[in-house]
PDB file of N, CA and C in Angstrom:
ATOM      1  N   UNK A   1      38.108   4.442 -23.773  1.00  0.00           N
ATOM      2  CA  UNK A   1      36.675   4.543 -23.972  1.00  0.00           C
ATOM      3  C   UNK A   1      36.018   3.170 -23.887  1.00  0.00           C
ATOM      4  N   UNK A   2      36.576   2.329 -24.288  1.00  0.00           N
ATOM      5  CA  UNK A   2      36.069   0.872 -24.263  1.00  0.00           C
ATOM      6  C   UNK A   2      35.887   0.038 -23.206  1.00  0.00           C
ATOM      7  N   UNK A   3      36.272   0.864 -21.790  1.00  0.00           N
ATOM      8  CA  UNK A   3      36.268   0.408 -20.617  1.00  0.00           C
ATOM      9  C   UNK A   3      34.956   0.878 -19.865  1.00  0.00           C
ATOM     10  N   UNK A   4      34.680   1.831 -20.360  1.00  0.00           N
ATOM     11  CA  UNK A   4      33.157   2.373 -20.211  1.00  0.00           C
ATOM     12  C   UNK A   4      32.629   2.143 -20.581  1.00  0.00           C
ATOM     13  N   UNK A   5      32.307   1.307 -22.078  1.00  0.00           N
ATOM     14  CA  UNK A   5      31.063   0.927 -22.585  1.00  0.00           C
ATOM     15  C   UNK A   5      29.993   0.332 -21.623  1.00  0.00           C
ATOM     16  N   UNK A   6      30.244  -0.425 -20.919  1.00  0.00           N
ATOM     17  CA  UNK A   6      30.069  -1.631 -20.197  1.00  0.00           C
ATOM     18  C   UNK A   6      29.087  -0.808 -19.180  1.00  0.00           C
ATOM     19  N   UNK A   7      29.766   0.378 -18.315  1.00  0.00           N
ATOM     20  CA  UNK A   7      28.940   1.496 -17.650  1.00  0.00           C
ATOM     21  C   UNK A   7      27.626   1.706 -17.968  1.00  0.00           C
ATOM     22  N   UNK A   8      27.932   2.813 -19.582  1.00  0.00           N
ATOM     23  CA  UNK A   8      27.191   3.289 -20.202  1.00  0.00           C
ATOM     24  C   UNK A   8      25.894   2.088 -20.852  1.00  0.00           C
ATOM     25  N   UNK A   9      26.394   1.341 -21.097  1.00  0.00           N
ATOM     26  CA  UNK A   9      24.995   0.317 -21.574  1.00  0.00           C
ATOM     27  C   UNK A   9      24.395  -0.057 -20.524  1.00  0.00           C
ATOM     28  N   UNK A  10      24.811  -0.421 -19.102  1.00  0.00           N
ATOM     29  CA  UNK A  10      24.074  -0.669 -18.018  1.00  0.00           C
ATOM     30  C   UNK A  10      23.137   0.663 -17.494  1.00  0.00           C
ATOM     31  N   UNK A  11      23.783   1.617 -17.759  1.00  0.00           N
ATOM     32  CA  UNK A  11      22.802   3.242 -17.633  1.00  0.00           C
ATOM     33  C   UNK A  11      21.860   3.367 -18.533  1.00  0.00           C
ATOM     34  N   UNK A  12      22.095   3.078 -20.120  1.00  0.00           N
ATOM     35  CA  UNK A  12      21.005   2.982 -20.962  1.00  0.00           C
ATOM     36  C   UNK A  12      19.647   1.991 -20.843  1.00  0.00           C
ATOM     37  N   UNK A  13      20.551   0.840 -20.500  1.00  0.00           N
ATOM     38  CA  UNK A  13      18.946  -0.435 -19.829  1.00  0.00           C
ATOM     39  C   UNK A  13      18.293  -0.278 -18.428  1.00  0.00           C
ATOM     40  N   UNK A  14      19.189   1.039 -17.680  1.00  0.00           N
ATOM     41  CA  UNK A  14      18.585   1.088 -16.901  1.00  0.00           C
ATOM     42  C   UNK A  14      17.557   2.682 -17.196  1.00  0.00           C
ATOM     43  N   UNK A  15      17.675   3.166 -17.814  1.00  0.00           N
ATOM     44  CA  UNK A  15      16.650   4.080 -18.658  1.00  0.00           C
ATOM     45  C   UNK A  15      15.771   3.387 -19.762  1.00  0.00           C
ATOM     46  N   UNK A  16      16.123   2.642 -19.771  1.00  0.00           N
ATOM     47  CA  UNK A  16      15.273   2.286 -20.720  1.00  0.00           C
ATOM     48  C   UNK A  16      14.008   1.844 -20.059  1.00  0.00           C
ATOM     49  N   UNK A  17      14.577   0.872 -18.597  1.00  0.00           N
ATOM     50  CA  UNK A  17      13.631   0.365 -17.763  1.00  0.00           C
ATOM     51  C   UNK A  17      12.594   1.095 -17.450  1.00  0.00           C
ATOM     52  N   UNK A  18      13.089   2.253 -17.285  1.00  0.00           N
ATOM     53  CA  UNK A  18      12.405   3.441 -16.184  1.00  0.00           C
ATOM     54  C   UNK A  18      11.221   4.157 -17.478  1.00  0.00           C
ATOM     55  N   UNK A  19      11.777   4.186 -18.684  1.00  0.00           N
ATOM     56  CA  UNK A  19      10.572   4.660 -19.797  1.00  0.00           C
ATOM     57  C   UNK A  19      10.087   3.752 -19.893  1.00  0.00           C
ATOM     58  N   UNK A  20      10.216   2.482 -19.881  1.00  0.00           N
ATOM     59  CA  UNK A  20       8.941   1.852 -20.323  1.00  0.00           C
ATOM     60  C   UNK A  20       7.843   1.642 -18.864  1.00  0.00           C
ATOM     61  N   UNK A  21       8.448   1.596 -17.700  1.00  0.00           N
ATOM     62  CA  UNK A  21       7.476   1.619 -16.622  1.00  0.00           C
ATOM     63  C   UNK A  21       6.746   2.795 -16.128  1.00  0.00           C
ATOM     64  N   UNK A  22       7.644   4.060 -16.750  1.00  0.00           N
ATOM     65  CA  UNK A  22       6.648   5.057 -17.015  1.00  0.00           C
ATOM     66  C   UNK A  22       5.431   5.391 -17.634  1.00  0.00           C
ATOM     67  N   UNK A  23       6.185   4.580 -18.731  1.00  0.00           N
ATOM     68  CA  UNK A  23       4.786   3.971 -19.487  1.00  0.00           C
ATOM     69  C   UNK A  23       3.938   3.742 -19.529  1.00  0.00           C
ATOM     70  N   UNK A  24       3.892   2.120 -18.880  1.00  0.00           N
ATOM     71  CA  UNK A  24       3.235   1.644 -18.408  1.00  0.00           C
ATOM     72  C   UNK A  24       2.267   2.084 -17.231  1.00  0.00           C
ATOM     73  N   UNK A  25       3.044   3.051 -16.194  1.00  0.00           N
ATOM     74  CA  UNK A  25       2.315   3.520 -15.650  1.00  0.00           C
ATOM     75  C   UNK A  25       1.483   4.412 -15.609  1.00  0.00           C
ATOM     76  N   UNK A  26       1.554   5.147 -17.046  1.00  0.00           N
ATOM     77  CA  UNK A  26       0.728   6.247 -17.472  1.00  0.00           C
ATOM     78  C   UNK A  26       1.197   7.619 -16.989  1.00  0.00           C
ATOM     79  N   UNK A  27       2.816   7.845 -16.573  1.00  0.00           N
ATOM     80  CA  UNK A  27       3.234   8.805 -15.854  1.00  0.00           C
ATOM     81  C   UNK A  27       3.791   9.401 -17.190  1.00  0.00           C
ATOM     82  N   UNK A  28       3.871   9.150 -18.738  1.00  0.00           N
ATOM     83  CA  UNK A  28       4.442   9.826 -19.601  1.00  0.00           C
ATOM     84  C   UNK A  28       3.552   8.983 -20.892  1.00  0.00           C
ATOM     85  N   UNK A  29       2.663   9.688 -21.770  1.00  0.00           N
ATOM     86  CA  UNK A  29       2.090   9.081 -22.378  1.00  0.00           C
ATOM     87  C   UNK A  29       2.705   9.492 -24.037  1.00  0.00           C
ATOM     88  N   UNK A  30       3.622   8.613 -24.279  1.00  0.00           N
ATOM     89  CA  UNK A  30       4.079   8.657 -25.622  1.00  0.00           C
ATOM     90  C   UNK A  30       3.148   8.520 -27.156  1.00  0.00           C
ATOM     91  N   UNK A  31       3.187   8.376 -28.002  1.00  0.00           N
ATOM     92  CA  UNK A  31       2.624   7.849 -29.253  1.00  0.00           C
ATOM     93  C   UNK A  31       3.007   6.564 -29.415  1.00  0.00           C
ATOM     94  N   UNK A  32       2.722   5.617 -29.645  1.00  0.00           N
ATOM     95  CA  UNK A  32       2.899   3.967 -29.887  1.00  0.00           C
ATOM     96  C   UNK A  32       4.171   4.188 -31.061  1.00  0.00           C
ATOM     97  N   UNK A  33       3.950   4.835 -32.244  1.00  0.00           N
ATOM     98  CA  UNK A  33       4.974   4.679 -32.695  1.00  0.00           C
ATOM     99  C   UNK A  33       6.666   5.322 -32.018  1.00  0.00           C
ATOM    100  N   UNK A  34       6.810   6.286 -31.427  1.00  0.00           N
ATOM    101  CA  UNK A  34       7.599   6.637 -30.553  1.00  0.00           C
ATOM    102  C   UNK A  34       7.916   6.141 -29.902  1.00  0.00           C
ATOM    103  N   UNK A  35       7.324   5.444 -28.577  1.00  0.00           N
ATOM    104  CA  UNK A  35       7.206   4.356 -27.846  1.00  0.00           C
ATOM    105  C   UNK A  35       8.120   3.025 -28.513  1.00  0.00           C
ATOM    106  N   UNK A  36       7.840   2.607 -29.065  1.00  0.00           N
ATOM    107  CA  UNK A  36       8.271   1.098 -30.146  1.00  0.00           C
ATOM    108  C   UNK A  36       9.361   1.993 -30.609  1.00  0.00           C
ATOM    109  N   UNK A  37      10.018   2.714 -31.280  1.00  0.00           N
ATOM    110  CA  UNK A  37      11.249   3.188 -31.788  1.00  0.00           C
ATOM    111  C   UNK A  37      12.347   3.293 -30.622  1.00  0.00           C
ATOM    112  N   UNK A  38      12.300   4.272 -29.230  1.00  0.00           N
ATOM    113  CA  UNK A  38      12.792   4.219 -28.378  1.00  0.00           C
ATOM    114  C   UNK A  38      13.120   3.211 -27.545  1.00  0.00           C
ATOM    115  N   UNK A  39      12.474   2.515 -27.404  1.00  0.00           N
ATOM    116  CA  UNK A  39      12.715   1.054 -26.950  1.00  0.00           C
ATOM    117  C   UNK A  39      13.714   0.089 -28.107  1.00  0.00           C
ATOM    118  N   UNK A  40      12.810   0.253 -29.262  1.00  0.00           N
ATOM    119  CA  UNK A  40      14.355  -0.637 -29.869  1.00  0.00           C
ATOM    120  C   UNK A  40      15.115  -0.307 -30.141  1.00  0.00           C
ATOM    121  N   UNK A  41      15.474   0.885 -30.267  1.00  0.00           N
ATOM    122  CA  UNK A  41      16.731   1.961 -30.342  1.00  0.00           C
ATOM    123  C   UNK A  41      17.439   1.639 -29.175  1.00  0.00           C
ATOM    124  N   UNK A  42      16.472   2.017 -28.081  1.00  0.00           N
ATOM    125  CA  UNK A  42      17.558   1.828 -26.531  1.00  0.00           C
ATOM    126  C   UNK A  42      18.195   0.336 -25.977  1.00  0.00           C
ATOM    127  N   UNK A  43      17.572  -0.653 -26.176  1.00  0.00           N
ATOM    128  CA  UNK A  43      17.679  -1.871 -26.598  1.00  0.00           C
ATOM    129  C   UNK A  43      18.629  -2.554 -27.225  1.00  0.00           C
ATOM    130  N   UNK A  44      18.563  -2.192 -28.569  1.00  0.00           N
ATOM    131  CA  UNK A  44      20.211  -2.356 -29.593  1.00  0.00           C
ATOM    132  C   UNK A  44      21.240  -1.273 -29.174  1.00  0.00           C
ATOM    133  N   UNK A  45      21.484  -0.327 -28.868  1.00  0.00           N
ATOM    134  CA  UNK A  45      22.240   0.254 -28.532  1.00  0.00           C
ATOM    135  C   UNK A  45      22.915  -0.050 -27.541  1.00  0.00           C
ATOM    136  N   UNK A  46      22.207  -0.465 -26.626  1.00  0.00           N
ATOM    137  CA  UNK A  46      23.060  -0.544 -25.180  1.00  0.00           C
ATOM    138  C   UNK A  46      23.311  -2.459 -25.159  1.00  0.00           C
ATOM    139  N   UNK A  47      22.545  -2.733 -25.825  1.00  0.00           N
ATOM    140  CA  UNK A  47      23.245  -4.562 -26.225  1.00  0.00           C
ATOM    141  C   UNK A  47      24.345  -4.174 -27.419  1.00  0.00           C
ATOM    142  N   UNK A  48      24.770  -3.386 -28.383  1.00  0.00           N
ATOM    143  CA  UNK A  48      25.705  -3.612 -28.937  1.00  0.00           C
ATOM    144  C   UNK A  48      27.279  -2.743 -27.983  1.00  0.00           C
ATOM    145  N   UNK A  49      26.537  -1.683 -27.138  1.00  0.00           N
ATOM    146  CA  UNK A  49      27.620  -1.399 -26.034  1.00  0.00           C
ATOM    147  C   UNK A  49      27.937  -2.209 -25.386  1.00  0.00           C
ATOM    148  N   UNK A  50      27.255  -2.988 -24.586  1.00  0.00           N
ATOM    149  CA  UNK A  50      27.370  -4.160 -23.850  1.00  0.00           C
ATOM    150  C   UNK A  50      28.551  -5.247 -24.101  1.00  0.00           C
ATOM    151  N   UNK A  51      28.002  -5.455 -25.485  1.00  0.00           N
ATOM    152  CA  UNK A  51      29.195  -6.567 -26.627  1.00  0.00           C
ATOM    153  C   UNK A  51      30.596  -5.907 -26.801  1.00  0.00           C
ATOM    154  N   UNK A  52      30.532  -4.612 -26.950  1.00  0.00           N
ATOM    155  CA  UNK A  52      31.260  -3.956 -27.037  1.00  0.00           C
ATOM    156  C   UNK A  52      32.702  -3.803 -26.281  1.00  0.00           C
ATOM    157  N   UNK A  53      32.098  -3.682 -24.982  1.00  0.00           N
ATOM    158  CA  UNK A  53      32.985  -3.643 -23.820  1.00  0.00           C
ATOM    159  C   UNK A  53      33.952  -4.421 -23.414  1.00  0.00           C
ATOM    160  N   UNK A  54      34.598  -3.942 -22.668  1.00  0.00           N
ATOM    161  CA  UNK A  54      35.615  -5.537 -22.289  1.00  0.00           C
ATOM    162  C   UNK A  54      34.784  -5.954 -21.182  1.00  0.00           C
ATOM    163  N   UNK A  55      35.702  -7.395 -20.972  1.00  0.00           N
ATOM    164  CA  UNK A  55      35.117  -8.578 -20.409  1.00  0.00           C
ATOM    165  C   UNK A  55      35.595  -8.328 -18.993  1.00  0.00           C
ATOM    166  N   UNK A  56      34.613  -7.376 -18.115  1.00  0.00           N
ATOM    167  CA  UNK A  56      34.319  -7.327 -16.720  1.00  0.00           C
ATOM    168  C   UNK A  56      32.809  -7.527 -16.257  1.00  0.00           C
ATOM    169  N   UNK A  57      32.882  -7.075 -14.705  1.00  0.00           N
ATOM    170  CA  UNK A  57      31.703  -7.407 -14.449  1.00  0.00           C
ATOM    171  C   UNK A  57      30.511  -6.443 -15.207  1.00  0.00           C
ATOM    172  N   UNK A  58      30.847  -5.497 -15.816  1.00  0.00           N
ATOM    173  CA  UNK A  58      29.645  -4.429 -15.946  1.00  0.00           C
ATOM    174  C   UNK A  58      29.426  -4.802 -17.491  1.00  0.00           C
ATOM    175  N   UNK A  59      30.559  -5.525 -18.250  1.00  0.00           N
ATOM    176  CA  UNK A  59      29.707  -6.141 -19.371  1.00  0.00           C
ATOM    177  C   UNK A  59      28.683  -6.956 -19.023  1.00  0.00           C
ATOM    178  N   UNK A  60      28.684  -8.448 -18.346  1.00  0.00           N
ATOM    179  CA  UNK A  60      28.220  -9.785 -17.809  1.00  0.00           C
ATOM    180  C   UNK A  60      27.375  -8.857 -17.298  1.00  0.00           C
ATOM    181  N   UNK A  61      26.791  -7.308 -16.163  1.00  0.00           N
ATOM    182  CA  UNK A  61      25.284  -7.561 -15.841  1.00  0.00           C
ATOM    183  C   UNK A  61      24.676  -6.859 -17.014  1.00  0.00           C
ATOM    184  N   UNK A  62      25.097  -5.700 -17.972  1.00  0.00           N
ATOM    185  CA  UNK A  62      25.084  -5.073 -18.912  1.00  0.00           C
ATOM    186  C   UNK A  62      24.544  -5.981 -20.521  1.00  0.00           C
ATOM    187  N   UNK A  63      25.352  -6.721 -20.609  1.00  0.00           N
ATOM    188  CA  UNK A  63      24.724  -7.701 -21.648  1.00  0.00           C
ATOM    189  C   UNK A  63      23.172  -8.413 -20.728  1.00  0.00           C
ATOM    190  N   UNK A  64      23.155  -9.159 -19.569  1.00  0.00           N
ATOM    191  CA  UNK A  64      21.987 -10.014 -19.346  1.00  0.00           C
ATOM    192  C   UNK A  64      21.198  -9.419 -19.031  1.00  0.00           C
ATOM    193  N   UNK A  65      21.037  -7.769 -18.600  1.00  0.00           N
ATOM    194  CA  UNK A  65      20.194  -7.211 -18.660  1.00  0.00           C
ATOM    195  C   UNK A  65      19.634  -6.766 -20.262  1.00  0.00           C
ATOM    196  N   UNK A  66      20.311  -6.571 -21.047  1.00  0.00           N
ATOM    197  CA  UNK A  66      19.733  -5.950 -22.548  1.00  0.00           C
ATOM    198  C   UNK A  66      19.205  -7.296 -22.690  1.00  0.00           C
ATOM    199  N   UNK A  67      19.644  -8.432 -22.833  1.00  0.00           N
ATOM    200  CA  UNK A  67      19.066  -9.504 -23.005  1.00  0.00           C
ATOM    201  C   UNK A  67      17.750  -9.388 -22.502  1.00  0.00           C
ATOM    202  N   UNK A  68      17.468  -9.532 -21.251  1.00  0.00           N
ATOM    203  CA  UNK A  68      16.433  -9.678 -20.316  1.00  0.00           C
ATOM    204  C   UNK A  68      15.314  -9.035 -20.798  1.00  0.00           C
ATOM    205  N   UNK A  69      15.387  -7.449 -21.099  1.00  0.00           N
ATOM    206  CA  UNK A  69      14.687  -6.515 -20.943  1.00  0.00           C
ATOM    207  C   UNK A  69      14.164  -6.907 -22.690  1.00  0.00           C
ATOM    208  N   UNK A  70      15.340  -6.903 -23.459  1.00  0.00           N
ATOM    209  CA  UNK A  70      14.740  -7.154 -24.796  1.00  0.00           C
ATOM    210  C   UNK A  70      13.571  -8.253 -25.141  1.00  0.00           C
ATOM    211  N   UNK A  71      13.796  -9.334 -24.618  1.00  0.00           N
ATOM    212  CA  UNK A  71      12.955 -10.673 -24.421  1.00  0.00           C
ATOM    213  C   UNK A  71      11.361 -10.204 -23.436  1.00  0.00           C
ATOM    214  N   UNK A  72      11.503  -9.436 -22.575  1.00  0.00           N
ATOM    215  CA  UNK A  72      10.485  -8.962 -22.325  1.00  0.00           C
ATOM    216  C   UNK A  72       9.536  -8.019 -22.943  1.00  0.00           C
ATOM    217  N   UNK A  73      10.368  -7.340 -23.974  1.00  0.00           N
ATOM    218  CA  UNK A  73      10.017  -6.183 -25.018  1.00  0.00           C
ATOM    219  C   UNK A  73       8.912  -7.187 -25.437  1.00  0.00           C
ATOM    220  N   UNK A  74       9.936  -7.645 -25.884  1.00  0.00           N
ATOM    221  CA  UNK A  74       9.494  -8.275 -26.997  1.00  0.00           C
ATOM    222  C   UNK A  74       7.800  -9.254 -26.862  1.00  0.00           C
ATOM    223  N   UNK A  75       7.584  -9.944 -25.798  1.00  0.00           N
ATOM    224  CA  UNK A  75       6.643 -10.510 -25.180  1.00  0.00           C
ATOM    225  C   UNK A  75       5.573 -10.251 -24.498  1.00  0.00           C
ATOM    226  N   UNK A  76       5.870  -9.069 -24.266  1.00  0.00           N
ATOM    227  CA  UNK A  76       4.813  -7.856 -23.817  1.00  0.00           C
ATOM    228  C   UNK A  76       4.477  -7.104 -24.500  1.00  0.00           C
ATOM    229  N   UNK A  77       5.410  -6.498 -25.540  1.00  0.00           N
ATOM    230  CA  UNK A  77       4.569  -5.563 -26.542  1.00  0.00           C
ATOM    231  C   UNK A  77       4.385  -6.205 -27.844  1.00  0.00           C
ATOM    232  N   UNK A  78       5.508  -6.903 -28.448  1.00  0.00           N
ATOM    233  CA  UNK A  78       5.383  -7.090 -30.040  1.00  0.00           C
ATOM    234  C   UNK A  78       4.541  -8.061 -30.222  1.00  0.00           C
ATOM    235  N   UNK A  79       4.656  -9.288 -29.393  1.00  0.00           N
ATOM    236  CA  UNK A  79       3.843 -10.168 -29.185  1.00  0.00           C
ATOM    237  C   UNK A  79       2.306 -10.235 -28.959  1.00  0.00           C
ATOM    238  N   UNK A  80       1.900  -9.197 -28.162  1.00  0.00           N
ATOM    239  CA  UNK A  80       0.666  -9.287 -27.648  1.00  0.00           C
ATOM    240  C   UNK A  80      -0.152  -7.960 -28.785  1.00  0.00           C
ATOM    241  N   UNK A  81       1.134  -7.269 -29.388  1.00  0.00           N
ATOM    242  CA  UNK A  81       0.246  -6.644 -30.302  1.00  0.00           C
ATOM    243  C   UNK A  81       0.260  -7.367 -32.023  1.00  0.00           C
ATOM    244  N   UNK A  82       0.575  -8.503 -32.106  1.00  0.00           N
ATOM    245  CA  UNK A  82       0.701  -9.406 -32.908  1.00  0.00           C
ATOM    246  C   UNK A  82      -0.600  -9.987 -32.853  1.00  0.00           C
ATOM    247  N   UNK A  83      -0.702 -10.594 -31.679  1.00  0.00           N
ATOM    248  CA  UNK A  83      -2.075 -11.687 -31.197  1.00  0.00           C
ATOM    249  C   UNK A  83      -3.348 -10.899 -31.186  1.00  0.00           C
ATOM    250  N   UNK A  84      -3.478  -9.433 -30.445  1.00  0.00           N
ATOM    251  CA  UNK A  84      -4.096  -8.327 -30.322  1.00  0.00           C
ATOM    252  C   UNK A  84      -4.641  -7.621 -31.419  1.00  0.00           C
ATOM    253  N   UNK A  85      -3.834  -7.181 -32.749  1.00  0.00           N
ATOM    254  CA  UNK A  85      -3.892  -6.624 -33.660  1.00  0.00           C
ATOM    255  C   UNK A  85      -5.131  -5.759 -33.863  1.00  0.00           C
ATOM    256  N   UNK A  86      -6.498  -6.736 -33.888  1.00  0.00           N
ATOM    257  CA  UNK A  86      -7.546  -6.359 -34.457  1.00  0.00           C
ATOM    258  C   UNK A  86      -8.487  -5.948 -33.504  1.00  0.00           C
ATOM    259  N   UNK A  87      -7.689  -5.509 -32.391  1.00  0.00           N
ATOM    260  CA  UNK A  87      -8.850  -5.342 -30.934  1.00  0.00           C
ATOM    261  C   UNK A  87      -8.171  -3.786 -30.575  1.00  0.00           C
ATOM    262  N   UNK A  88      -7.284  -3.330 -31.681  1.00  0.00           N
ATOM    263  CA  UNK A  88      -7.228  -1.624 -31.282  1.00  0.00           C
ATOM    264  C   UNK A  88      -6.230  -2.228 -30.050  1.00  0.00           C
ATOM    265  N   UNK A  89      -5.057  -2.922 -29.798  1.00  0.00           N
ATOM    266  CA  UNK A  89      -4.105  -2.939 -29.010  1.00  0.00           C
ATOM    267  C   UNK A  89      -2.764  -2.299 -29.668  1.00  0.00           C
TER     268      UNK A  89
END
């Protein structure tokens, strides 16, 4: 099973991708709190699969993608609704 992790977390960040640009694109309109749960749910999950895995290639794109995507989470939504707060963002 531990040889798949590595798979499976690269399938999860790559769903994860696809809901939040759905999102974004207005092709699935979630609740903000839903939205923000699923994302950091999908996020830690597939970065602690990632860690998880053994040390092949599908950990190495699997981890720098959860990385990637998380750091963008994070800078696009938590961030700007930090700075935003009081403008109904």
């Amino acid at each position: 099973m531990k040889k798949y992790l590595g798979v499976i977390s690269f399938a999860l960040i790559i769903l994860v991708i696809c809901f939040f640009a759905g999102t974004i694109t207005q092709v699935i309109d979630p609740e903000v709190t839903t939205f923000r749960v699923l994302m950091i749910c999908g996020i830690i999950i597939s970065f602690s699969f990632s860690f998880l895995s053994e040390k092949r290639l599908w950990k190495k794109l699997a981890l720098g993608f959860s990385i990637f995507v998380g750091l963008v989470y994070f800078m696009a939504v938590e961030l700007m609704r930090i700075i935003f707060q009081g403008n109904g963002f």
